[in-house]
PDB file of N, CA and C in Angstrom:
ATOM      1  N   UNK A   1     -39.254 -37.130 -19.618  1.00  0.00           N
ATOM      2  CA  UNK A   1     -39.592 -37.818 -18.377  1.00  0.00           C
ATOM      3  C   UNK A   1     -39.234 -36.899 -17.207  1.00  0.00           C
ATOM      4  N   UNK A   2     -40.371 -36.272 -16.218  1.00  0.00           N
ATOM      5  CA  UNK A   2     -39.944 -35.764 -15.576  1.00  0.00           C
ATOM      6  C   UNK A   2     -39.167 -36.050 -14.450  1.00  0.00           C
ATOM      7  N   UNK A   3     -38.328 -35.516 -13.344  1.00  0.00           N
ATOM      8  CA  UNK A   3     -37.489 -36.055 -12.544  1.00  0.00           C
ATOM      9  C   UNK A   3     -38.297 -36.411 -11.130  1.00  0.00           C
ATOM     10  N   UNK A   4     -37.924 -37.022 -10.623  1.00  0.00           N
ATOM     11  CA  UNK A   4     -38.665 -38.111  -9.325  1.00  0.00           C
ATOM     12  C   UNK A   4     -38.209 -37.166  -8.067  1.00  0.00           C
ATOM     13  N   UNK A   5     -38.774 -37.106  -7.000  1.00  0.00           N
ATOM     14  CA  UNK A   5     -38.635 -36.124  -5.827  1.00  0.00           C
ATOM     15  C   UNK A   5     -37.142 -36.244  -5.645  1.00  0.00           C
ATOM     16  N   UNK A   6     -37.132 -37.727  -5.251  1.00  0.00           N
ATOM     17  CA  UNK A   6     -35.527 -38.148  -4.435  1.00  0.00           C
ATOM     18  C   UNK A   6     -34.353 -37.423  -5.482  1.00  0.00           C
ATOM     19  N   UNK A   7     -34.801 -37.632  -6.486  1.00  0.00           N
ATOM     20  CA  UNK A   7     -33.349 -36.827  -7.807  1.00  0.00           C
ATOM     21  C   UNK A   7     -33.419 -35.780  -7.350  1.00  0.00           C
ATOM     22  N   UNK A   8     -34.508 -34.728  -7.224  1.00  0.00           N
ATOM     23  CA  UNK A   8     -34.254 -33.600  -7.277  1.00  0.00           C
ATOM     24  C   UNK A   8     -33.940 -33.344  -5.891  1.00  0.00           C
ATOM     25  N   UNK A   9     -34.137 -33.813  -4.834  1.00  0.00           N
ATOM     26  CA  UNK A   9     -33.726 -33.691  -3.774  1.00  0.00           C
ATOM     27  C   UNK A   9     -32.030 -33.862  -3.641  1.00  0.00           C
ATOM     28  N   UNK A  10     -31.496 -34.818  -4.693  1.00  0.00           N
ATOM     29  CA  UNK A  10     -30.228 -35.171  -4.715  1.00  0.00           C
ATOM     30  C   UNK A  10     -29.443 -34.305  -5.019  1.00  0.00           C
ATOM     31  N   UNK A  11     -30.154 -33.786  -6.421  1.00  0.00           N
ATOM     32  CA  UNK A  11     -29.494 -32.510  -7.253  1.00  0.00           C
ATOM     33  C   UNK A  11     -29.299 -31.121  -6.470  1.00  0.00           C
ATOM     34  N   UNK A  12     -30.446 -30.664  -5.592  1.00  0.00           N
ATOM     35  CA  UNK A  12     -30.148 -29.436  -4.966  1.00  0.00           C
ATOM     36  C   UNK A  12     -29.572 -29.231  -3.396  1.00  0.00           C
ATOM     37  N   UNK A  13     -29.614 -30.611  -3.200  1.00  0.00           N
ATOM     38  CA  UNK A  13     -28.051 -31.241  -2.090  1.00  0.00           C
ATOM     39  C   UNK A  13     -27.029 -30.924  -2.456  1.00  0.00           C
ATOM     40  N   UNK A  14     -26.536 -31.655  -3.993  1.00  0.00           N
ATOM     41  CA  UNK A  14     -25.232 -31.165  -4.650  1.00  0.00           C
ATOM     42  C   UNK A  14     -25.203 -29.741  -5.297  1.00  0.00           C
ATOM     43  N   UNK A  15     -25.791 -28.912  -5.268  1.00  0.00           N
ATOM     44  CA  UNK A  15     -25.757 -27.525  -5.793  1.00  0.00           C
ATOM     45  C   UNK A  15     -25.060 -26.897  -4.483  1.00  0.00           C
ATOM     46  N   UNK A  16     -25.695 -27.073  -3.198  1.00  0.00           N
ATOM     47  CA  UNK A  16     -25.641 -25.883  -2.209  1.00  0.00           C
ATOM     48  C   UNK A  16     -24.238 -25.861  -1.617  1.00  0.00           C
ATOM     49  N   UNK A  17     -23.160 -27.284  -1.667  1.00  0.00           N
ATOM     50  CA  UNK A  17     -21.912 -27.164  -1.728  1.00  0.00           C
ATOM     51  C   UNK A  17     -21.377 -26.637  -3.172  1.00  0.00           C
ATOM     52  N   UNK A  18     -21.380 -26.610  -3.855  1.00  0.00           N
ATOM     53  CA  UNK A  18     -20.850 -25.985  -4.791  1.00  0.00           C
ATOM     54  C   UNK A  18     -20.586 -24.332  -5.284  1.00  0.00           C
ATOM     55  N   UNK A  19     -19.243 -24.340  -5.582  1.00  0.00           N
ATOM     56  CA  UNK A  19     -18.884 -23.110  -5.587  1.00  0.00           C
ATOM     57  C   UNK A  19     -17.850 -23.176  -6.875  1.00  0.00           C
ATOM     58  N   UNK A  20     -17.733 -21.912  -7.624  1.00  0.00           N
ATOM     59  CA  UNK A  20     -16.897 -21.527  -8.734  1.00  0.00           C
ATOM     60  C   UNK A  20     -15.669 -20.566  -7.912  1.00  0.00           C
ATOM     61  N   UNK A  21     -14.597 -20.705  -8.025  1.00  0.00           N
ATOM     62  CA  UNK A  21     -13.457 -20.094  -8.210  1.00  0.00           C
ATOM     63  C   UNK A  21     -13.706 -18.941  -8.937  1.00  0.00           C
ATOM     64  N   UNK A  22     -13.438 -17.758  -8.164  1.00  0.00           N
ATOM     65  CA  UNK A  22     -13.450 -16.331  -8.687  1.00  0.00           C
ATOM     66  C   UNK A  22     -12.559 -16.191 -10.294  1.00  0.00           C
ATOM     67  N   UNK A  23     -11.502 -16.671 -10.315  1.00  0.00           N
ATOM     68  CA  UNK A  23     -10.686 -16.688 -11.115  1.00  0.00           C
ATOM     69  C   UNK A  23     -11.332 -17.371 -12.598  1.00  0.00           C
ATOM     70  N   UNK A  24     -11.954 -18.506 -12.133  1.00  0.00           N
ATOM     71  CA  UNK A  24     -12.422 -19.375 -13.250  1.00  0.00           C
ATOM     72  C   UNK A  24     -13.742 -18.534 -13.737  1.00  0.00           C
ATOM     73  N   UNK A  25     -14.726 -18.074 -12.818  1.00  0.00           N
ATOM     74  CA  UNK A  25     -15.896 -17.576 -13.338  1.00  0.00           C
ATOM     75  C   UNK A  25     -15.323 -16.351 -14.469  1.00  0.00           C
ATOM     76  N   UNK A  26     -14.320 -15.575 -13.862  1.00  0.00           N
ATOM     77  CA  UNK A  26     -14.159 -14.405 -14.666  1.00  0.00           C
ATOM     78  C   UNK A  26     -13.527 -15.007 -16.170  1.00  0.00           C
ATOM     79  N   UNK A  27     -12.877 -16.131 -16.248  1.00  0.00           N
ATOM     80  CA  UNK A  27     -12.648 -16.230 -17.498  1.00  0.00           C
ATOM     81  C   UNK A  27     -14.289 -16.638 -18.903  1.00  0.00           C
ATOM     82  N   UNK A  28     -14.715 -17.145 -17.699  1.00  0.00           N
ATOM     83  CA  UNK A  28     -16.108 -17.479 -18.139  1.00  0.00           C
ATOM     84  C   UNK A  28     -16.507 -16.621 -18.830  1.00  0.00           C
ATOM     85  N   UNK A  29     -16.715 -15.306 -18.098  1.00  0.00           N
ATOM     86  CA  UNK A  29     -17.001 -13.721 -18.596  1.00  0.00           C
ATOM     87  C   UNK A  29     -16.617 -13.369 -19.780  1.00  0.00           C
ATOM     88  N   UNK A  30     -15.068 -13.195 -19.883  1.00  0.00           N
ATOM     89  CA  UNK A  30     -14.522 -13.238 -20.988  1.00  0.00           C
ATOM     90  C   UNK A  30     -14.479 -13.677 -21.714  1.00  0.00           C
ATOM     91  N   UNK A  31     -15.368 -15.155 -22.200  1.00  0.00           N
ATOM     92  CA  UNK A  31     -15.074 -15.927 -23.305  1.00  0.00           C
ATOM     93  C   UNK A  31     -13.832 -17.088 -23.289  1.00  0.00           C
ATOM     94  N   UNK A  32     -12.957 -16.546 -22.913  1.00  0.00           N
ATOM     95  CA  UNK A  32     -11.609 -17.402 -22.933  1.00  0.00           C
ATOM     96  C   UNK A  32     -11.330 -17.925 -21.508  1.00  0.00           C
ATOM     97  N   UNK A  33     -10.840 -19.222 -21.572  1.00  0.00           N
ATOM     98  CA  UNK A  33     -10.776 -20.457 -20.610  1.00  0.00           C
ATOM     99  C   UNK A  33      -9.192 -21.226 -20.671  1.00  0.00           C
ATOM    100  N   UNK A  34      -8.476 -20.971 -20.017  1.00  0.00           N
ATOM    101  CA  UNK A  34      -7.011 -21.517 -20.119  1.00  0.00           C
ATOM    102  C   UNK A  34      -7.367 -22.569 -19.637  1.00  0.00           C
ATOM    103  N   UNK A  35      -6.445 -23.446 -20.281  1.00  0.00           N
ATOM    104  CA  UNK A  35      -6.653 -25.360 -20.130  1.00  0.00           C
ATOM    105  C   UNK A  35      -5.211 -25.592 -20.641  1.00  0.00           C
ATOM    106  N   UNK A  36      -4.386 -26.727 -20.224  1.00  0.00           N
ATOM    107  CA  UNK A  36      -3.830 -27.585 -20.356  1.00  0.00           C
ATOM    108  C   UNK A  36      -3.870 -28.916 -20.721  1.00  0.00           C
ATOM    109  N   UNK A  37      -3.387 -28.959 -22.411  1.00  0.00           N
ATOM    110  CA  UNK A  37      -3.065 -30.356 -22.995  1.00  0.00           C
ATOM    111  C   UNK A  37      -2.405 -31.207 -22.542  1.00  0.00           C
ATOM    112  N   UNK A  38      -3.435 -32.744 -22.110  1.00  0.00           N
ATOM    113  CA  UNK A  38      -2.625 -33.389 -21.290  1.00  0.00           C
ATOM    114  C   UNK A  38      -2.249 -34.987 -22.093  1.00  0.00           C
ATOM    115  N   UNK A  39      -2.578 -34.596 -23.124  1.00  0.00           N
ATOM    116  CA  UNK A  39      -2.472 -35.992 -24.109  1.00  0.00           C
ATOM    117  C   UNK A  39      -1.154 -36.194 -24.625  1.00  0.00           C
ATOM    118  N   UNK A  40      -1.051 -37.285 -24.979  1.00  0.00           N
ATOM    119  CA  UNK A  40       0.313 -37.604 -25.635  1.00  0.00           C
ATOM    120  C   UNK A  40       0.746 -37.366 -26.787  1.00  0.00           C
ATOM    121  N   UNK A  41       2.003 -37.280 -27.538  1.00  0.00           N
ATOM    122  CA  UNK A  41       2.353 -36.823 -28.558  1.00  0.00           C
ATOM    123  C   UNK A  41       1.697 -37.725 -29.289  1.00  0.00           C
ATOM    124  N   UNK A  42       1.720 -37.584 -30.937  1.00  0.00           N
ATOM    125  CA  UNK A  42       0.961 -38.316 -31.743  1.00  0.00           C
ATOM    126  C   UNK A  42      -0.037 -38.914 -31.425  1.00  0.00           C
ATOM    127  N   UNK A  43      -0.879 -38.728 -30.828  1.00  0.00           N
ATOM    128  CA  UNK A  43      -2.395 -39.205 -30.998  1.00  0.00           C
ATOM    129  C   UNK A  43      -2.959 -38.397 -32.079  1.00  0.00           C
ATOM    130  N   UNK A  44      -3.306 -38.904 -33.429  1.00  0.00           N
ATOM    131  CA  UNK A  44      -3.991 -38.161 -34.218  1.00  0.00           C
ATOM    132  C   UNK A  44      -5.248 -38.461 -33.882  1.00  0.00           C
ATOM    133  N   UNK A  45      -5.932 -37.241 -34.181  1.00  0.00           N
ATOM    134  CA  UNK A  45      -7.610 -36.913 -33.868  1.00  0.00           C
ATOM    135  C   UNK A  45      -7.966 -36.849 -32.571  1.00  0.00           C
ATOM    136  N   UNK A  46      -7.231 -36.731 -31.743  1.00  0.00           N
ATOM    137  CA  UNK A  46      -7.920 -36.997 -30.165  1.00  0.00           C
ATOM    138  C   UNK A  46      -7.015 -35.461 -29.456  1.00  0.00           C
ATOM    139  N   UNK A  47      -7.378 -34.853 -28.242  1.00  0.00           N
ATOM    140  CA  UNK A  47      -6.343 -33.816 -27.735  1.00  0.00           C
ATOM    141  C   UNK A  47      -7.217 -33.959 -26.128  1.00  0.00           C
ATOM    142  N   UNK A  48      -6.586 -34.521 -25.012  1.00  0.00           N
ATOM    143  CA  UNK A  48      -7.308 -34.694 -23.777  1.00  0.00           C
ATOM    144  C   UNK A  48      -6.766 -33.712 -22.904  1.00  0.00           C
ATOM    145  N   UNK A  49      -6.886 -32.816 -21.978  1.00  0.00           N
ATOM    146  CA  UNK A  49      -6.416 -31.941 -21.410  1.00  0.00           C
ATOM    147  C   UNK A  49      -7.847 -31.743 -20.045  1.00  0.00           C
ATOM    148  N   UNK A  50      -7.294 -30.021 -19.264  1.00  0.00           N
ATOM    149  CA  UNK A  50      -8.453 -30.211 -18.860  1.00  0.00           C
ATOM    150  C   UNK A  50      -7.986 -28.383 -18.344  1.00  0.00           C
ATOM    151  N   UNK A  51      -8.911 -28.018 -17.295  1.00  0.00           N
ATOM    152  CA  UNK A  51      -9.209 -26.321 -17.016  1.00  0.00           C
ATOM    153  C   UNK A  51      -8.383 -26.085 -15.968  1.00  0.00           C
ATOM    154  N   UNK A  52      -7.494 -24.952 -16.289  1.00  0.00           N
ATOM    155  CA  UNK A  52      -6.396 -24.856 -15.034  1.00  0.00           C
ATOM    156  C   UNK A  52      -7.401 -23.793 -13.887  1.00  0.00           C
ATOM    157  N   UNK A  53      -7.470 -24.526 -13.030  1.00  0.00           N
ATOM    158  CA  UNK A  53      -7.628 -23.662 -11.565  1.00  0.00           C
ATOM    159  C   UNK A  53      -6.939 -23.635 -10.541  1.00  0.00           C
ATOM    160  N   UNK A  54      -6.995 -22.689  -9.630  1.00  0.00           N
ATOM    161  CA  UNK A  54      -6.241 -22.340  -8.462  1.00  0.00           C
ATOM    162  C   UNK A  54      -4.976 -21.880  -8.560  1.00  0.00           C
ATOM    163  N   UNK A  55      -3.594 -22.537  -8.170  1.00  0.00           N
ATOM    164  CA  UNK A  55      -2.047 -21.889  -7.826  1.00  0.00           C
ATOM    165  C   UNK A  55      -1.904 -22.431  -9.666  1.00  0.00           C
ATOM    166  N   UNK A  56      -2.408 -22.975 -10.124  1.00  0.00           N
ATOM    167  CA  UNK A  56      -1.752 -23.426 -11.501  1.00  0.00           C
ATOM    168  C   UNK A  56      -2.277 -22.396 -12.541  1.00  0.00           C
ATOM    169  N   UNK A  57      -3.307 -22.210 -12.412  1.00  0.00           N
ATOM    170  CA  UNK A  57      -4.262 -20.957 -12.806  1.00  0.00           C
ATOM    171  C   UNK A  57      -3.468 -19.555 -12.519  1.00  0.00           C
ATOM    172  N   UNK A  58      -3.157 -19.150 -11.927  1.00  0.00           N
ATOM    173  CA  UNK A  58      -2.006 -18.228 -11.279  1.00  0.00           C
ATOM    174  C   UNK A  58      -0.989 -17.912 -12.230  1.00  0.00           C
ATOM    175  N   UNK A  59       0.068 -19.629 -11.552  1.00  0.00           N
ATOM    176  CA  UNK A  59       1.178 -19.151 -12.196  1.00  0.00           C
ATOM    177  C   UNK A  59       1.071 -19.834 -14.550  1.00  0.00           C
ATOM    178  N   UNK A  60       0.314 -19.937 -14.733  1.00  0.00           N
ATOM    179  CA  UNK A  60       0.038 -19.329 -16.345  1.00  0.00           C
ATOM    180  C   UNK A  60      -0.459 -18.173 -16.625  1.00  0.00           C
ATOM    181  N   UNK A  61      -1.235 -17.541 -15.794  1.00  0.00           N
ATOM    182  CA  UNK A  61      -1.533 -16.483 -16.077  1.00  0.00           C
ATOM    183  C   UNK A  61      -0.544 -15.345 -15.442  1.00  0.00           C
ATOM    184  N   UNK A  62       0.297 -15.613 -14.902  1.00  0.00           N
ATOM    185  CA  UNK A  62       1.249 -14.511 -14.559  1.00  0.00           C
ATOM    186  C   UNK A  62       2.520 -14.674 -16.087  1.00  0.00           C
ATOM    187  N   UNK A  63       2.433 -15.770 -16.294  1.00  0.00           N
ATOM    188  CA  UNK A  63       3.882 -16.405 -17.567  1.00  0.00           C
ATOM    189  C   UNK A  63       2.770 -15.334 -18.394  1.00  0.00           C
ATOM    190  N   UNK A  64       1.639 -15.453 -18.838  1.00  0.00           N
ATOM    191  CA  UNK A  64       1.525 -15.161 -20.375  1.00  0.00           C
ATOM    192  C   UNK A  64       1.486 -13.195 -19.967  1.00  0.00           C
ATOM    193  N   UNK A  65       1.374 -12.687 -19.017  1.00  0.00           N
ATOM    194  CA  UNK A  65       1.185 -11.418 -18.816  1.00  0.00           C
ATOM    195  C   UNK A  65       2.377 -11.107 -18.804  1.00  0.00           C
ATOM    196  N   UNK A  66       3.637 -11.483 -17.924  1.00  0.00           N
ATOM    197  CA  UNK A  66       4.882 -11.273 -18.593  1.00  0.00           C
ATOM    198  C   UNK A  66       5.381 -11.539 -20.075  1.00  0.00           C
ATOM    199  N   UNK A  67       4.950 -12.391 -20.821  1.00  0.00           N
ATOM    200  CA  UNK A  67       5.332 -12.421 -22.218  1.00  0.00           C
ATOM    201  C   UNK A  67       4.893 -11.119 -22.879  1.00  0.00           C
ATOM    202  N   UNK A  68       3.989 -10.617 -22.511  1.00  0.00           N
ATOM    203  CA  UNK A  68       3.660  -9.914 -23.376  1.00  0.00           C
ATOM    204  C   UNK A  68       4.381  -7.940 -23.347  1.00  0.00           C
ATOM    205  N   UNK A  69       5.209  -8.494 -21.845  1.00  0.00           N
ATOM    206  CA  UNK A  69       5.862  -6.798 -21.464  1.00  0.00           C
ATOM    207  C   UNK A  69       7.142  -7.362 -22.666  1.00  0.00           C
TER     208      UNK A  69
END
């Protein structure tokens, strides 16, 4: 079903604010995406979390670059 004027008018409204975080795109690049598990202990089968960006994005990626000196 194709999309109706007003949708697409809606959709490329919400595109032209939108922007990616330098930080986040480059993990993109790389394949690998740091995220934080935000679920509770024992939930079997389920794991809810979500994508670290900005100052939180930062300071994990400064912890795991020191682990590794």
């Amino acid at each position: 079903k194709p999309r109706s004027n007003h949708v697409t008018r809606k959709v490329n409204e919400r595109k032209e604010g939108f922007k990616v975080d330098q930080a986040l795109d480059d993990q993109f690049v790389t394949g690998r995406v740091l995220a934080r598990i935000s679920s509770r202990p024992g939930q079997s089968g389920r794991c809810d979390g979500y994508i670290l960006e900005g100052k939180e994005l930062e300071f994990y990626s400064k912890k795991i670059r020191n682990k590794g000196k």
